[in-house]
Every structure is written in structure tokens, then in C-alpha cells.
C-alpha atoms as a PDB file:
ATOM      1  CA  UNK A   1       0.000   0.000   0.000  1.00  0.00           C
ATOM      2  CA  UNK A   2       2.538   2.430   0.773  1.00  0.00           C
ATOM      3  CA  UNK A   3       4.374   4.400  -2.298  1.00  0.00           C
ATOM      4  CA  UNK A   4       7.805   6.231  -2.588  1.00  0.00           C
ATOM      5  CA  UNK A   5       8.086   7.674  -6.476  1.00  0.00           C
ATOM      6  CA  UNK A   6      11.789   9.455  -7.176  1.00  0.00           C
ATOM      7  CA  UNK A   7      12.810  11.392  -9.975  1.00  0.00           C
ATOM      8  CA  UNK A   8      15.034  14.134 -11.277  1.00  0.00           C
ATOM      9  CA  UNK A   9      18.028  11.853 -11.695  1.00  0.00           C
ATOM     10  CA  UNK A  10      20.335  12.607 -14.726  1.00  0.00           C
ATOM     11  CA  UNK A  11      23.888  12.947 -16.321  1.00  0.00           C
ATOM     12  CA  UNK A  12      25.417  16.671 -14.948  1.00  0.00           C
ATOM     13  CA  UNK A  13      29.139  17.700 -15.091  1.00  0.00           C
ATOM     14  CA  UNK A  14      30.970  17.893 -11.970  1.00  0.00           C
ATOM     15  CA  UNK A  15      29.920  21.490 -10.036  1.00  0.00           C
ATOM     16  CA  UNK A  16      26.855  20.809 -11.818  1.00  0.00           C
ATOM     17  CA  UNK A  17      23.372  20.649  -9.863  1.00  0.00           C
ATOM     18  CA  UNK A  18      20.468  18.474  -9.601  1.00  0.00           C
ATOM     19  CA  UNK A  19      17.323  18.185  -7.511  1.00  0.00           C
ATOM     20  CA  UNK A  20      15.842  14.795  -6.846  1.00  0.00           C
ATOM     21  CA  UNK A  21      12.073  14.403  -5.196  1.00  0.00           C
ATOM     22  CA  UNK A  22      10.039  11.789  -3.565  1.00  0.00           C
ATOM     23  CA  UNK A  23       6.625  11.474  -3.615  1.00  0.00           C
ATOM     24  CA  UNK A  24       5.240   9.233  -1.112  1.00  0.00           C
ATOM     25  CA  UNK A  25       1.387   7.576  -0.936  1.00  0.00           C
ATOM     26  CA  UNK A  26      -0.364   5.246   1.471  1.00  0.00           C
ATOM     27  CA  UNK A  27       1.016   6.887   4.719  1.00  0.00           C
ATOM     28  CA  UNK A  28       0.784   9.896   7.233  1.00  0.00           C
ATOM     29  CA  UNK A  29       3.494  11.610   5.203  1.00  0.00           C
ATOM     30  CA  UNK A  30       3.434  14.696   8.206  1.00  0.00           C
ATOM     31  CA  UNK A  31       4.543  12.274  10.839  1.00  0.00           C
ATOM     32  CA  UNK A  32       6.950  10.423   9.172  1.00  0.00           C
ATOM     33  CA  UNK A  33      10.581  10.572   9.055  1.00  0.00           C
ATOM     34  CA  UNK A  34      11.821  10.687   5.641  1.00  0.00           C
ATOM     35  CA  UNK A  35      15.346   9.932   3.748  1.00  0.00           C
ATOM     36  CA  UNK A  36      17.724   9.677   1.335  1.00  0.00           C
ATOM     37  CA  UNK A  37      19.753   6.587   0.754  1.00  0.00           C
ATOM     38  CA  UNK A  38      22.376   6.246  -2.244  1.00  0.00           C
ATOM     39  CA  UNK A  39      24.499   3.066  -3.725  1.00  0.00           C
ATOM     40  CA  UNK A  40      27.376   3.589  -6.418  1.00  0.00           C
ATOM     41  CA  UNK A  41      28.632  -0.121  -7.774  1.00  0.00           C
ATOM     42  CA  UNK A  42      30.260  -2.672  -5.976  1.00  0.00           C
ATOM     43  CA  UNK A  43      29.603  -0.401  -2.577  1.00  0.00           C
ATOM     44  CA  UNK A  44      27.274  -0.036   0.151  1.00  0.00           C
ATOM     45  CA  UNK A  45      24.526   1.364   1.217  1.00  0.00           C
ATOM     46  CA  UNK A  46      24.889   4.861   2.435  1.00  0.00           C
ATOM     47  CA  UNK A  47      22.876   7.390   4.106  1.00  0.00           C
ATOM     48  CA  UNK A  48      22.865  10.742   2.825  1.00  0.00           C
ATOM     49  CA  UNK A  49      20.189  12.846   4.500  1.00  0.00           C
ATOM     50  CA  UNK A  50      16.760  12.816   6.416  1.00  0.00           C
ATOM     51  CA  UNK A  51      14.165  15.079   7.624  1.00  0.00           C
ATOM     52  CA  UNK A  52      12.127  14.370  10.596  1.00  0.00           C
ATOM     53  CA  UNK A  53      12.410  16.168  14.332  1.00  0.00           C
ATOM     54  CA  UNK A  54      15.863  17.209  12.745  1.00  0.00           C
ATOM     55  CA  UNK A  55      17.685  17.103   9.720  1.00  0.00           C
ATOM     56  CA  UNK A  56      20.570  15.178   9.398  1.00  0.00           C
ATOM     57  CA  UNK A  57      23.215  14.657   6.140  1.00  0.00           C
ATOM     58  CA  UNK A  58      25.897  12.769   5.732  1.00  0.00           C
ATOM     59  CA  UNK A  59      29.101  13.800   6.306  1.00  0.00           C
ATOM     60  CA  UNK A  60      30.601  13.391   2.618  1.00  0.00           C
ATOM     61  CA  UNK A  61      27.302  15.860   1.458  1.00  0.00           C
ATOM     62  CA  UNK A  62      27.561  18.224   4.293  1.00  0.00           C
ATOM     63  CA  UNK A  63      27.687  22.075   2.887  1.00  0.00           C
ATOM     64  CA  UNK A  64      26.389  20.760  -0.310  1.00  0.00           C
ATOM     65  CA  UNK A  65      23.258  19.098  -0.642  1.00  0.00           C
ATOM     66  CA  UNK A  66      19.982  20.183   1.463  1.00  0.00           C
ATOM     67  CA  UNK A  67      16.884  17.882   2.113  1.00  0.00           C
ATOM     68  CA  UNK A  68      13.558  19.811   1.878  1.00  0.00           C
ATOM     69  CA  UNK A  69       9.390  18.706   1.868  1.00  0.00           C
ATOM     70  CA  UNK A  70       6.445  19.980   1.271  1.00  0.00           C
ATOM     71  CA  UNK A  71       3.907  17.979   3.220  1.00  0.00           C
ATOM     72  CA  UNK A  72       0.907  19.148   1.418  1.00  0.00           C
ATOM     73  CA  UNK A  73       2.258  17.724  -1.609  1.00  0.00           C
ATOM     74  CA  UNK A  74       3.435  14.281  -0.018  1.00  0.00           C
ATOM     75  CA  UNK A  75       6.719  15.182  -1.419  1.00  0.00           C
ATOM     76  CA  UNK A  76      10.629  15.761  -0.413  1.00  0.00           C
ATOM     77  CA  UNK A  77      13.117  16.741  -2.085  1.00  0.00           C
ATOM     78  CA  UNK A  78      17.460  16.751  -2.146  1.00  0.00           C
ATOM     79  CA  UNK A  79      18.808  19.762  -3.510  1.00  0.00           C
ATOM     80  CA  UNK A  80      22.260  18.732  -4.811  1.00  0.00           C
ATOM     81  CA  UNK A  81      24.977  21.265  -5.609  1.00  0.00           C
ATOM     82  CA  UNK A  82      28.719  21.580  -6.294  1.00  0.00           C
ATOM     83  CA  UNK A  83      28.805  18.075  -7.639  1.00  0.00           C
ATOM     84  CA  UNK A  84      31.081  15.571  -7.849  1.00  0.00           C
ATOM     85  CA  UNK A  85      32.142  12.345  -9.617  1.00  0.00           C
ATOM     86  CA  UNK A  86      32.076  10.873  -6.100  1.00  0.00           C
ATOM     87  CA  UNK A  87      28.123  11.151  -6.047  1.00  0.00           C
ATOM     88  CA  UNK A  88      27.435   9.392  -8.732  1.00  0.00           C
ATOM     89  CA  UNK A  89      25.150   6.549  -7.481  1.00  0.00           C
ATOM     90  CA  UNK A  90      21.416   5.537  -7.653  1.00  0.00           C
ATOM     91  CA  UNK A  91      19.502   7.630  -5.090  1.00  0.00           C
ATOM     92  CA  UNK A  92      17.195   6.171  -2.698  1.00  0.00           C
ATOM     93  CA  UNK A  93      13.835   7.997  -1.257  1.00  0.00           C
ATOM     94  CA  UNK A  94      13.017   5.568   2.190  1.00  0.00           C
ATOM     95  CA  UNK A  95      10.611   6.031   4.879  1.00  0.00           C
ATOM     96  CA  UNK A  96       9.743   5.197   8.772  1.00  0.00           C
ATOM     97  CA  UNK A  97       8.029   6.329  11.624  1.00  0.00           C
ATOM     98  CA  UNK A  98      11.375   6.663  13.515  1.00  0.00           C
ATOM     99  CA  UNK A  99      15.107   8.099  12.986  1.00  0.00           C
ATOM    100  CA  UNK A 100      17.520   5.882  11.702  1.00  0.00           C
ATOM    101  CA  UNK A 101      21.091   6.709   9.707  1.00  0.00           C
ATOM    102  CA  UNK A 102      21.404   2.666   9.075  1.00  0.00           C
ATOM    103  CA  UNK A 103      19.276   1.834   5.557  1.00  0.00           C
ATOM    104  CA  UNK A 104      18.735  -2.071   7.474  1.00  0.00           C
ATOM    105  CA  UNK A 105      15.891  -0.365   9.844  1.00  0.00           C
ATOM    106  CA  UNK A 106      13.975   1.640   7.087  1.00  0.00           C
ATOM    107  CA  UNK A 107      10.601  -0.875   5.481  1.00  0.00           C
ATOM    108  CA  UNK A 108       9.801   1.249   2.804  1.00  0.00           C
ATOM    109  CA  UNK A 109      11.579   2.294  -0.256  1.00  0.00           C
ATOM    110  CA  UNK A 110      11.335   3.460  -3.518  1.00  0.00           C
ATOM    111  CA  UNK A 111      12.716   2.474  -6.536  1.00  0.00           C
ATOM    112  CA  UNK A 112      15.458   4.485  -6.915  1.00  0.00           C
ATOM    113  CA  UNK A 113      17.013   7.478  -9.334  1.00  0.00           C
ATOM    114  CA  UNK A 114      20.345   7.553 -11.062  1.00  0.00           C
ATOM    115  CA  UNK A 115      22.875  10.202 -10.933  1.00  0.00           C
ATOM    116  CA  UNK A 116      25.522  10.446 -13.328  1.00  0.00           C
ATOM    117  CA  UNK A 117      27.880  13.257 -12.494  1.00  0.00           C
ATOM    118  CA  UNK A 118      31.067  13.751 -15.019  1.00  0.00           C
ATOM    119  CA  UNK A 119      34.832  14.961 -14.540  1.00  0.00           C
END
């Protein structure tokens, strides 16, 4: 029943920007914590930002990226700037009732975006 769309993945040149958003369905989007996963080849799993209580990032996007959401519209967003060939993974929108930086305690997930970011 429950829903997490992404888009706005793409090929940008490194310093380049991109904004990715999630739109979620089939739960209390307001009281939800929501997040942003990513996964380049061969590696794992790694968070990148969330927006609950607080708003956390992680350290690697700190500065650079910021996590938005518009609850009316079910949706968040990642504002990406300053990129780098370093991001280049597929993106992850996930979702849970509590705060967690580990991707292991989140149930639902979306599909996921690709970012392709050039030197």
C-alpha cells in the first residue's frame, strides 16, 4: 500500500546541480521521518540525508546538498549542488516512523534514481 516515487536523476558535469524528489502515498506523510539513501557499484549502502524532528546529512554531502518537503504535496526533495564524480550513485527515497542513519531499519523504499555526475 505504501508508495515512494523518485525522480530528477540525470547525467550533470561535476559542479553541476540536480534536484531529486520523492513522492510518497499510502502513509501519514506529516509524521513520518523521511530519507535519502544512495548506492554507487560494488559499494554499500549509504545514508545521505533525512528530515524528521531534525535534519541530518551525511558527512561526505555536508555544505552541499539540502533535504527539503512539502507535506501538502506528499513530497521531499534533495537539492544537490557543487557536484562531484564521487556522487554518482542511484539515489534512494526511504521512509519510517522513527530516525535511523542505518538503511537495514527503514521498510519502505522506492525504486530508486540515477545520478551520473562527469569529470
Amino acid at each position: 500500500q505504501v508508495q515512494l516515487v523518485e525522480s530528477g536523476g540525470g547525467l550533470v558535469q561535476a559542479g553541476g546541480s540536480l534536484r531529486l524528489s520523492c513522492t510518497a502515498s499510502g502513509l501519514t506523510f506529516s509524521t513520518s521521518v523521511m530519507a535519502w539513501f544512495r548506492q554507487a557499484p560494488g559499494m554499500e549502502r549509504e545514508f545521505v540525508s533525512s528530515s524528521g524532528n531534525n535534519i541530518y546529512y551525511g558527512d561526505s554531502v555536508k555544505g552541499r546538498f539540502t533535504i527539503s518537503r512539502d507535506n501538502a504535496k506528499n513530497t521531499v526533495y534533495l537539492q544537490m549542488n557543487s557536484l562531484k564524480p564521487e556522487d554518482t550513485a542511484v539515489y534512494y527515497c526511504a521512509a519510517e516512523r522513527y530516525y535511523y542513519t542505518d538503511w537495514r531499519n527503514y521498510r519502505y523504499w522506492g525504486q530508486g534514481t540515477q545520478v551520473t555526475v562527469s569529470s
